[in-house]
Protein backbone atom coordinates (compact mmCIF):
# COMPACT_ATOMS: atom_id res chain seq x y z
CA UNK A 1 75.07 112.89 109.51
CA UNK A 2 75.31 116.62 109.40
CA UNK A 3 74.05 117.98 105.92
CA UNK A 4 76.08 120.66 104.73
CA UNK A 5 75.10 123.81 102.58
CA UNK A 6 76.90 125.42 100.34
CA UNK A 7 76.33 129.20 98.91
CA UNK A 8 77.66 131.43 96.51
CA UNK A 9 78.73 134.47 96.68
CA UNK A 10 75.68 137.50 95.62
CA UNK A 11 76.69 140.36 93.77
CA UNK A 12 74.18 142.76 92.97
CA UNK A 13 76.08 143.69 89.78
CA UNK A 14 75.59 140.53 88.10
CA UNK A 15 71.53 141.54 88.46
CA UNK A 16 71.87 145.10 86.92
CA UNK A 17 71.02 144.29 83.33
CA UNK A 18 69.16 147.23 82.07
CA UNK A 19 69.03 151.04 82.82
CA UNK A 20 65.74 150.55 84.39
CA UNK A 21 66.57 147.55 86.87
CA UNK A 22 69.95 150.10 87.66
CA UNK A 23 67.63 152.90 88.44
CA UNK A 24 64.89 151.26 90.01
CA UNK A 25 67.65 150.15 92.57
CA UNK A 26 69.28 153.50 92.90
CA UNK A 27 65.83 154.51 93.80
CA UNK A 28 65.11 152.24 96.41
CA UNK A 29 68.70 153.21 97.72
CA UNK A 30 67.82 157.11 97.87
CA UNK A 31 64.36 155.98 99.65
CA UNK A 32 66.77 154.73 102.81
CA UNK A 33 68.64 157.95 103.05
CA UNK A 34 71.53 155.73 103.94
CA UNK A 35 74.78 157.43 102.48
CA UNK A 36 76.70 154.19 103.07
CA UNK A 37 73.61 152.41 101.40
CA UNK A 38 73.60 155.09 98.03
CA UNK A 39 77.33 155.02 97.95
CA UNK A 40 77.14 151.16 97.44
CA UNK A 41 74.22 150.81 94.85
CA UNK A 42 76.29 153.64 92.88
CA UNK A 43 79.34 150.72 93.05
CA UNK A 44 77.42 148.15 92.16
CA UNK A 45 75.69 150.19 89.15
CA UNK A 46 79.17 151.48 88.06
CA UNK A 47 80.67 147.90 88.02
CA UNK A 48 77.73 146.43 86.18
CA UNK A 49 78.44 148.82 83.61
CA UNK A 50 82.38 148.56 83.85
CA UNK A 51 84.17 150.51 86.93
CA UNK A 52 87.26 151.69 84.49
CA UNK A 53 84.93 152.94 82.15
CA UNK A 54 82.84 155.20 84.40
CA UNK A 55 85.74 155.70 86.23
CA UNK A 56 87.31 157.57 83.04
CA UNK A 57 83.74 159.08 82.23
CA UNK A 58 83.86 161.08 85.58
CA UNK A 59 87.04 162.13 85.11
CA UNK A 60 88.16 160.05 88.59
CA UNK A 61 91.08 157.20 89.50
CA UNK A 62 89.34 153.87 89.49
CA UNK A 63 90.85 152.52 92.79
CA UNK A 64 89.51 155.53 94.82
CA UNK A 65 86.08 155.37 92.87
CA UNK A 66 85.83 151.73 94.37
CA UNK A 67 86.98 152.80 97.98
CA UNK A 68 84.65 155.82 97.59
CA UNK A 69 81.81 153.38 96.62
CA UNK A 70 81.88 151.04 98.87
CA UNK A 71 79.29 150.74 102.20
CA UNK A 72 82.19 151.90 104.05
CA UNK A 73 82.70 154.86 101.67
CA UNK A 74 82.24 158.74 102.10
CA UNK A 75 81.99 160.42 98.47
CA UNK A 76 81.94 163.78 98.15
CA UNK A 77 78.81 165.16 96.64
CA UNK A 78 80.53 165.99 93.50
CA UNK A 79 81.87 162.65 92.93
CA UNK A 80 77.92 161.57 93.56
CA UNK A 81 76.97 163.98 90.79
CA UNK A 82 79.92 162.49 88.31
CA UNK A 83 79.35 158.69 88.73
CA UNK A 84 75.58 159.49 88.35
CA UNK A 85 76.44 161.73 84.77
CA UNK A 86 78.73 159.33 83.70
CA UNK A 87 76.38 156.16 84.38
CA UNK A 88 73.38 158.77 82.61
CA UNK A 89 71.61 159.03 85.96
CA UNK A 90 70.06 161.35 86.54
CA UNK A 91 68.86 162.95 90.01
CA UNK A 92 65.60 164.19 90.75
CA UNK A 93 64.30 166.05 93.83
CA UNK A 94 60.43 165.25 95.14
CA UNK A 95 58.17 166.29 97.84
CA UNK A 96 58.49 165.03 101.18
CA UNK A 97 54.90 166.35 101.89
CA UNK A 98 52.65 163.67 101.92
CA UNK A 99 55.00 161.29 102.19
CA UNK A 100 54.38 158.31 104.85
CA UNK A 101 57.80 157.67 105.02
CA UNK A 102 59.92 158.78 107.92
């Protein structure tokens, strides 16, 4: 008898609860220097907090803010700095020196 498994889906938004656990992820994303990677932590912070709303906070259309943020997206940098103003992110440059990180 073949025992069958069954999953659910896993949404990272549903995990977002406070500013600090939406940060500490944005974080980790910026660590990977993986635009696709950044683009989707910013869409999964922006629907834990509600896409229309930060959507209408940036001052951008909802549909193309989710096609924007999306692994597969490409935002423009000034998109990048709206989501993160309207989600009150904010981005801070460090020192690579020193760093073990590639």
């Amino acid at each position: 008898m073949v025992r069958r498994t069954t999953t659910q889906p896993w949404d990272a938004a549903d995990h977002l609860k406070t500013e600090e656990d939406m940060v500490a992820y944005l974080d980790a994303a910026l660590e990977e220097f993986d635009l696709g990677l950044i683009a989707a932590a910013l869409g999964d912070i922006a629907r834990a907090k509600g896409m229309t709303n930060v959507a209408a906070d940036a001052g951008l259309g909802r549909e193309s803010l989710y096609k924007s943020l999306s692994v597969e997206g490409n935002p423009a940098f000034d998109t990048v700095l709206k989501v993160t103003r309207a989600l009150g992110i904010r981005l801070r440059a460090t020192s690579l020196a020193g760093d073990p990180s590639p």
